[in-house]
Protein backbone atom coordinates (compact mmCIF):
# COMPACT_ATOMS: atom_id res chain seq x y z
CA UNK A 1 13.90 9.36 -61.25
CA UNK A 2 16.65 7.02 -61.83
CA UNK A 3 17.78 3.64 -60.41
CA UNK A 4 21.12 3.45 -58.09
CA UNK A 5 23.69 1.80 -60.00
CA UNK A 6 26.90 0.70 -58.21
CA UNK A 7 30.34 -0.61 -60.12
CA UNK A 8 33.67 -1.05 -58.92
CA UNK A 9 36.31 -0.14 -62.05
CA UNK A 10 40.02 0.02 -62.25
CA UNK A 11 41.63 3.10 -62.69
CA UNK A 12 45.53 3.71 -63.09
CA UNK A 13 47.29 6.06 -60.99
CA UNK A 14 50.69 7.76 -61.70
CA UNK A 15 52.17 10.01 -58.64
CA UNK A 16 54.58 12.30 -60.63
CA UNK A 17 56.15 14.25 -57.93
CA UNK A 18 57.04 17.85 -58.22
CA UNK A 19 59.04 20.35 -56.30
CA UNK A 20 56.58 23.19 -54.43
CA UNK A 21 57.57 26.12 -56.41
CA UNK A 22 55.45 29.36 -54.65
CA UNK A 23 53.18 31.74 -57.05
CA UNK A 24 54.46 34.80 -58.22
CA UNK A 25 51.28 36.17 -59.01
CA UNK A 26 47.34 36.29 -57.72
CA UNK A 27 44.90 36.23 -60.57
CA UNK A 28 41.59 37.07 -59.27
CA UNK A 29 37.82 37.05 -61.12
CA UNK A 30 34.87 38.83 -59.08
CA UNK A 31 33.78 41.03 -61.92
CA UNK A 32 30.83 40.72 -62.85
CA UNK A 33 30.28 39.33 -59.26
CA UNK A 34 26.77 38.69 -60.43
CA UNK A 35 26.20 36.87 -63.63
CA UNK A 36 23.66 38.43 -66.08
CA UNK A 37 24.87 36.93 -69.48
CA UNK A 38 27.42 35.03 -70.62
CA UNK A 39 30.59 34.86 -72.13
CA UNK A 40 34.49 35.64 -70.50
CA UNK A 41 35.18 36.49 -67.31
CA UNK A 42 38.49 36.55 -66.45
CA UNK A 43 42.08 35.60 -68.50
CA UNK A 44 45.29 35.71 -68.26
CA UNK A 45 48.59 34.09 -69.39
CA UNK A 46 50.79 31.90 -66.30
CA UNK A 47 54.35 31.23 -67.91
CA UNK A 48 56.60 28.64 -67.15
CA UNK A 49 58.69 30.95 -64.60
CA UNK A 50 55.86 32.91 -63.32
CA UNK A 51 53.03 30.23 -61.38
CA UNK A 52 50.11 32.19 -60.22
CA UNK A 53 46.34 31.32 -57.54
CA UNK A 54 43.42 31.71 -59.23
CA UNK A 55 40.32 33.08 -57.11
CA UNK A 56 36.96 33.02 -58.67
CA UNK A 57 33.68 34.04 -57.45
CA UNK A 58 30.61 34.51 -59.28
CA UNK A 59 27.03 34.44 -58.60
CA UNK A 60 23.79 33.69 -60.19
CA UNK A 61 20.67 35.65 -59.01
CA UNK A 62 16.84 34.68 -58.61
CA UNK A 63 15.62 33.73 -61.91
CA UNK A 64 18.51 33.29 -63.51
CA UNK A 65 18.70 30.80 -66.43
CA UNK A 66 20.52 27.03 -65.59
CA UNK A 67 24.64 28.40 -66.45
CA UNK A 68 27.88 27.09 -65.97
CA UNK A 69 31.18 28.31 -65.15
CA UNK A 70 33.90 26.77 -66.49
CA UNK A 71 38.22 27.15 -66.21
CA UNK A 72 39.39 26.71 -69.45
CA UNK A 73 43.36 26.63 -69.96
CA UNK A 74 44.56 27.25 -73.89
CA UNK A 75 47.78 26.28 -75.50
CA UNK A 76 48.82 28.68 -78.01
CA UNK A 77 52.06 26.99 -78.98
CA UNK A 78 53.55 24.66 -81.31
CA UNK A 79 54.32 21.81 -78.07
CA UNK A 80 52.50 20.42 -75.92
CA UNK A 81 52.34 21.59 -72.33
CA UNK A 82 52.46 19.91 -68.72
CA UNK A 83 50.69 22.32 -66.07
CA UNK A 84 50.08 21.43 -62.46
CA UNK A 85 47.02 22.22 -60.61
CA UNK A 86 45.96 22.18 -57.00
CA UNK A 87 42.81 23.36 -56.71
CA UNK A 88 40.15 23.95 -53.74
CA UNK A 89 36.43 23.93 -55.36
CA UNK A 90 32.82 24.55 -53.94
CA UNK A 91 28.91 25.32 -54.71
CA UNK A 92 27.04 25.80 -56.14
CA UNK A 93 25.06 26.46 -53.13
CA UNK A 94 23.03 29.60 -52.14
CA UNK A 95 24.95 30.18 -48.81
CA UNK A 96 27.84 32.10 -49.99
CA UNK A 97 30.01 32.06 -46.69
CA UNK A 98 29.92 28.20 -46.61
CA UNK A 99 30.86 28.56 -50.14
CA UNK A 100 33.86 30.79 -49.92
CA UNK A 101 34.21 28.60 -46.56
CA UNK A 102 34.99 25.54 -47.98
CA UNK A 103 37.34 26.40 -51.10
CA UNK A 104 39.17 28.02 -48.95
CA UNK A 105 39.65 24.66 -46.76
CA UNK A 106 39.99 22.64 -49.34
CA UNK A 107 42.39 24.50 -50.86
CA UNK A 108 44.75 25.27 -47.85
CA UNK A 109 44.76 21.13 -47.03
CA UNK A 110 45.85 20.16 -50.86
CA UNK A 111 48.28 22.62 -50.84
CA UNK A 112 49.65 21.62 -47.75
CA UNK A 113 49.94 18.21 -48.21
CA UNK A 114 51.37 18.77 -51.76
CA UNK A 115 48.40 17.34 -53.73
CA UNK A 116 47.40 18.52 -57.14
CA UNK A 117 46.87 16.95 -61.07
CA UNK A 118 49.00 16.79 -64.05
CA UNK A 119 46.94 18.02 -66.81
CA UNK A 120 48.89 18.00 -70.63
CA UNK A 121 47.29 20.42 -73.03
CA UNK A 122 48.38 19.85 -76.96
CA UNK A 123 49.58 22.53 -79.01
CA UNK A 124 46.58 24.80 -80.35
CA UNK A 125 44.21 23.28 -77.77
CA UNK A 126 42.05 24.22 -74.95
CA UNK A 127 41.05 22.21 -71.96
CA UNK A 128 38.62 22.52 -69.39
CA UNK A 129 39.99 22.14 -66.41
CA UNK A 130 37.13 22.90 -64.13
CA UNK A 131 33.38 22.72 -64.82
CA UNK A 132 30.96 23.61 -62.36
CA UNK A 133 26.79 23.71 -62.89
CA UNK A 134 25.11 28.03 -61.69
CA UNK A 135 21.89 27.26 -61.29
CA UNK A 136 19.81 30.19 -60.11
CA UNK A 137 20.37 31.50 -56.38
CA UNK A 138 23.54 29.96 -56.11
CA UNK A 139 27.37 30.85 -55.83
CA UNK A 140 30.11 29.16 -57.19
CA UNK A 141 33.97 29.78 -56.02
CA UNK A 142 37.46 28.08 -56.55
CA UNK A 143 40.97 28.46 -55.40
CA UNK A 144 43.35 27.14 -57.65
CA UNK A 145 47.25 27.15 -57.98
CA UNK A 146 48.66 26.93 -61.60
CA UNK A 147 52.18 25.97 -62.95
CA UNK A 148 53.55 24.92 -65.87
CA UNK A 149 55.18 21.99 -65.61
CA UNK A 150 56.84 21.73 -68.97
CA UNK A 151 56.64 23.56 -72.66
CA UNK A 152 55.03 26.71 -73.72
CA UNK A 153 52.98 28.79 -71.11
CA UNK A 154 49.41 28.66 -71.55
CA UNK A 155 46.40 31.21 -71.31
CA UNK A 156 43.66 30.73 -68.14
CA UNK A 157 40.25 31.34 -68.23
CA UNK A 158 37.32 31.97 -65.96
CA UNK A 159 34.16 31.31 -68.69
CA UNK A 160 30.28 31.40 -68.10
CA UNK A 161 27.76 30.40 -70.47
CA UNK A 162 24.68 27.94 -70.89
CA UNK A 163 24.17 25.03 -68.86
CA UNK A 164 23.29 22.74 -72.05
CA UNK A 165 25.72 24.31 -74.53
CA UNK A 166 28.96 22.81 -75.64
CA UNK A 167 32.03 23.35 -73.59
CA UNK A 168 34.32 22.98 -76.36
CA UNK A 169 34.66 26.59 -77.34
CA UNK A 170 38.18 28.59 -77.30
CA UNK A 171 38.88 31.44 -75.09
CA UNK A 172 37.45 34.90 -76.45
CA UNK A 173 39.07 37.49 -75.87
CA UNK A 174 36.23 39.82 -74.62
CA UNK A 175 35.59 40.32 -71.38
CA UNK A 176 32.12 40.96 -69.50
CA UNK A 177 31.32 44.26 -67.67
CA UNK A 178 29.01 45.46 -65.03
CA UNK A 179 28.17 48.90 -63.44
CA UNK A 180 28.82 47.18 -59.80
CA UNK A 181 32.52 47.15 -59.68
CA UNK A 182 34.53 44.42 -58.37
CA UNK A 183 37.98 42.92 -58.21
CA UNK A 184 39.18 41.46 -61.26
CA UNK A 185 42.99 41.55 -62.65
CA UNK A 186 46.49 40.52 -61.93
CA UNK A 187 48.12 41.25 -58.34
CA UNK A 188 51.41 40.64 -57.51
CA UNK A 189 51.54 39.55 -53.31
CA UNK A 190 49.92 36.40 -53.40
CA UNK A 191 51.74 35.68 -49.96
CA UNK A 192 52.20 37.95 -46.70
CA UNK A 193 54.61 36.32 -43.97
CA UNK A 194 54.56 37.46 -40.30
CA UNK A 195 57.13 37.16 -37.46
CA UNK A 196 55.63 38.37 -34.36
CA UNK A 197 56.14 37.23 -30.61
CA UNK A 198 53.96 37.58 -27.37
CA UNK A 199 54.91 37.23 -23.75
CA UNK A 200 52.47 36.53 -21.20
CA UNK A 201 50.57 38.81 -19.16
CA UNK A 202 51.63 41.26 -22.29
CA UNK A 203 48.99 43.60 -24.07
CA UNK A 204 47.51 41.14 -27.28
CA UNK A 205 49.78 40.38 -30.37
CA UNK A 206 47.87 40.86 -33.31
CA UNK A 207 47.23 40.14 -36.68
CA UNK A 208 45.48 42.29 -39.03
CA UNK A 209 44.35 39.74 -41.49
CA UNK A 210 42.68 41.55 -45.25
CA UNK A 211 43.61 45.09 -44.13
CA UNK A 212 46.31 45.61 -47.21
CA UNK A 213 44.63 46.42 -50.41
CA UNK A 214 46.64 45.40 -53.05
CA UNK A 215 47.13 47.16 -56.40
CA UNK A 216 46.08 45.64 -59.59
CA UNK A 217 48.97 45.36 -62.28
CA UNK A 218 46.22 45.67 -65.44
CA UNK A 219 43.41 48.16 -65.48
CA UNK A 220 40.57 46.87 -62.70
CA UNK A 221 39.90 47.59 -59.20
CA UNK A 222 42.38 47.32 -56.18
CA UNK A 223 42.08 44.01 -54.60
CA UNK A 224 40.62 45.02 -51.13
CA UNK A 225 40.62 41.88 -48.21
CA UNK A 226 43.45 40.66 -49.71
CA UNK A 227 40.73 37.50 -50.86
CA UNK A 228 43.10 34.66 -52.23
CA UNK A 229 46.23 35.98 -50.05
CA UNK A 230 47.61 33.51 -48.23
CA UNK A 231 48.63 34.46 -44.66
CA UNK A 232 51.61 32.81 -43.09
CA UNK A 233 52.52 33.66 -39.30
CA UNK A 234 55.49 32.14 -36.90
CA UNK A 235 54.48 33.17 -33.33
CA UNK A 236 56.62 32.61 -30.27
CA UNK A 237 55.08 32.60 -27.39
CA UNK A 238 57.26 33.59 -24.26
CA UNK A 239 56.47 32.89 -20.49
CA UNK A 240 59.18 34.58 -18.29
CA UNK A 241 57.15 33.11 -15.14
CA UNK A 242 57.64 30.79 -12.26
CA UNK A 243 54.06 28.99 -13.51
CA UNK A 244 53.11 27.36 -16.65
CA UNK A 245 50.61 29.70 -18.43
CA UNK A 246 47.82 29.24 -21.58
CA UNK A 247 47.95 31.50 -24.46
CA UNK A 248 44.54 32.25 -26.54
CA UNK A 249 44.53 32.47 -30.39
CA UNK A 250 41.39 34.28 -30.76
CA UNK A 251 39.48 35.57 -34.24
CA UNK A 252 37.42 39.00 -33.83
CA UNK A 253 35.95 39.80 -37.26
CA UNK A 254 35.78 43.49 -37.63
CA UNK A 255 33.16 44.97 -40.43
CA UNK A 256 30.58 41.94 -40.94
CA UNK A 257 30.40 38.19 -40.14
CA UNK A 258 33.06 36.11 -41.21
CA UNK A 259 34.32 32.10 -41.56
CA UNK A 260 38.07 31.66 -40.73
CA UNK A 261 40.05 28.67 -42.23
CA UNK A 262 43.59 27.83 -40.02
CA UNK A 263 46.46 25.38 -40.25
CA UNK A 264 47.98 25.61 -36.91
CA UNK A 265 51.33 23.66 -37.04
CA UNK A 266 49.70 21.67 -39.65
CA UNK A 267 46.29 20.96 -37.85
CA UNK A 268 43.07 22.29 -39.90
CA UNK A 269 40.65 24.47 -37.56
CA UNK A 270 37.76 25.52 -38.65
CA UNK A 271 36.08 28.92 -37.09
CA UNK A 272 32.32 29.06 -38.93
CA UNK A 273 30.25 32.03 -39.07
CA UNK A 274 30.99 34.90 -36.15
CA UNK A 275 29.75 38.22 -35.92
CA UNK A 276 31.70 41.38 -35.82
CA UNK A 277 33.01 42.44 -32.67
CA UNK A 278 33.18 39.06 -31.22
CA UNK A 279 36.30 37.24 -29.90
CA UNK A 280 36.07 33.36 -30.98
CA UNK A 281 38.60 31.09 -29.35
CA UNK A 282 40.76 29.57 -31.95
CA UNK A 283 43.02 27.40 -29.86
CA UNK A 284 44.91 27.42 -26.39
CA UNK A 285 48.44 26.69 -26.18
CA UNK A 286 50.47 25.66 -23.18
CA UNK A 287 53.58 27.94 -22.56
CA UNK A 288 55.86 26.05 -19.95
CA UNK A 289 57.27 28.02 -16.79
CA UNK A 290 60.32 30.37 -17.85
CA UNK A 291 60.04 28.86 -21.54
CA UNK A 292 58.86 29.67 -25.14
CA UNK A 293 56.84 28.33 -27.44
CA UNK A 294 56.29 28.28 -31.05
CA UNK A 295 53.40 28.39 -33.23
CA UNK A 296 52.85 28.24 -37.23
CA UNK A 297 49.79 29.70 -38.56
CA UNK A 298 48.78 29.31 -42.19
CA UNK A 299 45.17 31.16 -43.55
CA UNK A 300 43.84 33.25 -45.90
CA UNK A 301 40.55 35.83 -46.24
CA UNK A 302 37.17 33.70 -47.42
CA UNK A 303 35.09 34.74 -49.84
CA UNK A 304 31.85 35.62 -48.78
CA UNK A 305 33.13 36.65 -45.41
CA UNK A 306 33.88 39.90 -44.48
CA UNK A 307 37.53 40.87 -44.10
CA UNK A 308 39.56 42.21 -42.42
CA UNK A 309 39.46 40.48 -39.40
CA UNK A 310 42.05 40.78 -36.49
CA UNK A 311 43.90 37.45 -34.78
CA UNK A 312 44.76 38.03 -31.77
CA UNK A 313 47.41 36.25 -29.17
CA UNK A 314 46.57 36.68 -25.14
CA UNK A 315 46.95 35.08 -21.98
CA UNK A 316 43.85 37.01 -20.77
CA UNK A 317 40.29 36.94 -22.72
CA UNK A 318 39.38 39.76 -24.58
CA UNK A 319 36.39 41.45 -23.09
């Protein structure tokens, strides 16, 4: 009910370059999945030597009062601190694989191209970092990398609580619970890395992608999919033929339907929603005559989806 109103301001822009320093840790909040109250969801402390991702996923039912969800980072020291963050945010929307879908994009193509903020947090302060509107129906999910930059290491927290209250409030220290258990804690292989190689007319090469399940260093539930785990591969690609030949990069989920996010030697491709048991073409890639060729993959399980799912690496089509 209100009029469009269009302005062109000024705004000042500071690029304060950093090094890429890789997380040592993968915070994750998906417990309570569902949201039926409010109050903390997930925290935990990311030091100056330790950078850690931050997954979050959360969900507001039918009939569910207006919420929102809100990352909140807290300086408990006497200096102020510098902390980087690159982050990949989306919903609130009711379809959760476009959801988990498009953090997960949005996060892979900041992080590759080295984009992030500087946020400075004063001593004894909390800032929110992220603030995102639950309506009911909806789903709301973020990937987010966090380092501190400079000074004392700060506290990070996933918070939920009503739409029209302040956001001002510190970080409590109580956590919400649910009988319907799901991830939530501290795990410590935010990365896998692959070296694999297929020849032509081979069997497939393949990549089990979310089979691990990881180990949670507090008490909480193992961390199964390996959601937030990013997925690195270096494929060579060998034709000892006479002929040139075309390799297939091809995505079969293998429990329920899945979206699949790629950087293929720094390309986004975008697989949306495929049923399990399918084989998807990816990409083809052209393998000269008594040469090699190599690929670099970069992805990582979506929420919402349904990992694992297997990449596989053929000359021939799956059947």
């Amino acid at each position: 009910g209100l009029y469009p109103y269009q302005q062109t301001v000024a705004v000042s822009v500071v690029n304060l370059a950093q090094p890429r320093v890789d997380p040592k840790y993968l915070l994750v909040s998906d417990f309570p999945e569902t949201i039926t109250e409010n109050g903390t969801l997930f925290y935990a402390d990311v030091n100056y030597d330790e950078p850690a991702r931050l997954l979050y996923y959360h969900y507001a039912d039918v009939g569910a009062p207006p919420r929102r969800v809100i990352v909140k980072v807290q300086n408990n020291g006497v200096d102020s601190s510098l902390i980087e963050l690159t982050a990949g945010v989306a919903g609130p929307d009711p379809n959760v694989l476009a959801v988990g879908h498009a953090s997960t994009l949005r996060f892979l193509r900041e992080e590759a191209n080295g984009e992030g903020q500087i946020f400075e947090v004063p001593p004894h302060a909390t800032l929110n970092v992220i603030d995102q509107p639950l309506p009911a129906r909806s789903l709301v999910s973020g990937l987010m990398q966090v380092r501190v930059v400079d000074g004392d290491g700060v506290r990070i927290a996933v918070v939920v609580q009503d739409a029209g209250d302040s956001p001002v409030e510190p970080i409590s220290d109580t956590l919400l619970s649910s009988a319907v258990r799901h991830a939530r804690g501290v795990y410590e292989v935010p990365d896998f890395s692959y070296d694999e190689a297929y020849t032509v007319g081979d069997d497939p090469t393949v990549l089990h992608i979310g089979k691990l399940p990881l180990p949670n260093l507090v008490e909480g539930e193992v961390l199964g999919g390996d959601y937030g785990v990013k997925q690195s591969a270096t494929l060579t690609l060998l034709n000892t033929g006479p002929d040139d030949a075309q390799v297939g990069m091809y995505l079969q989920p293998r429990g329920g339907r899945a979206t699949a996010t790629f950087l293929i030697d720094g390309d986004i491709v975008e697989l949306h929603a495929t049923d399990p048991g399918v084989f998807s073409l990816v990409r083809s890639f052209a393998v000269p005559a008594h040469g090699f060729r190599r690929v670099e993959v970069v992805t990582m399980p979506e929420g919402g989806s349904s990992y694992p799912v297997d990449v596989l690496f053929s000359s021939s089509a799956p059947r």
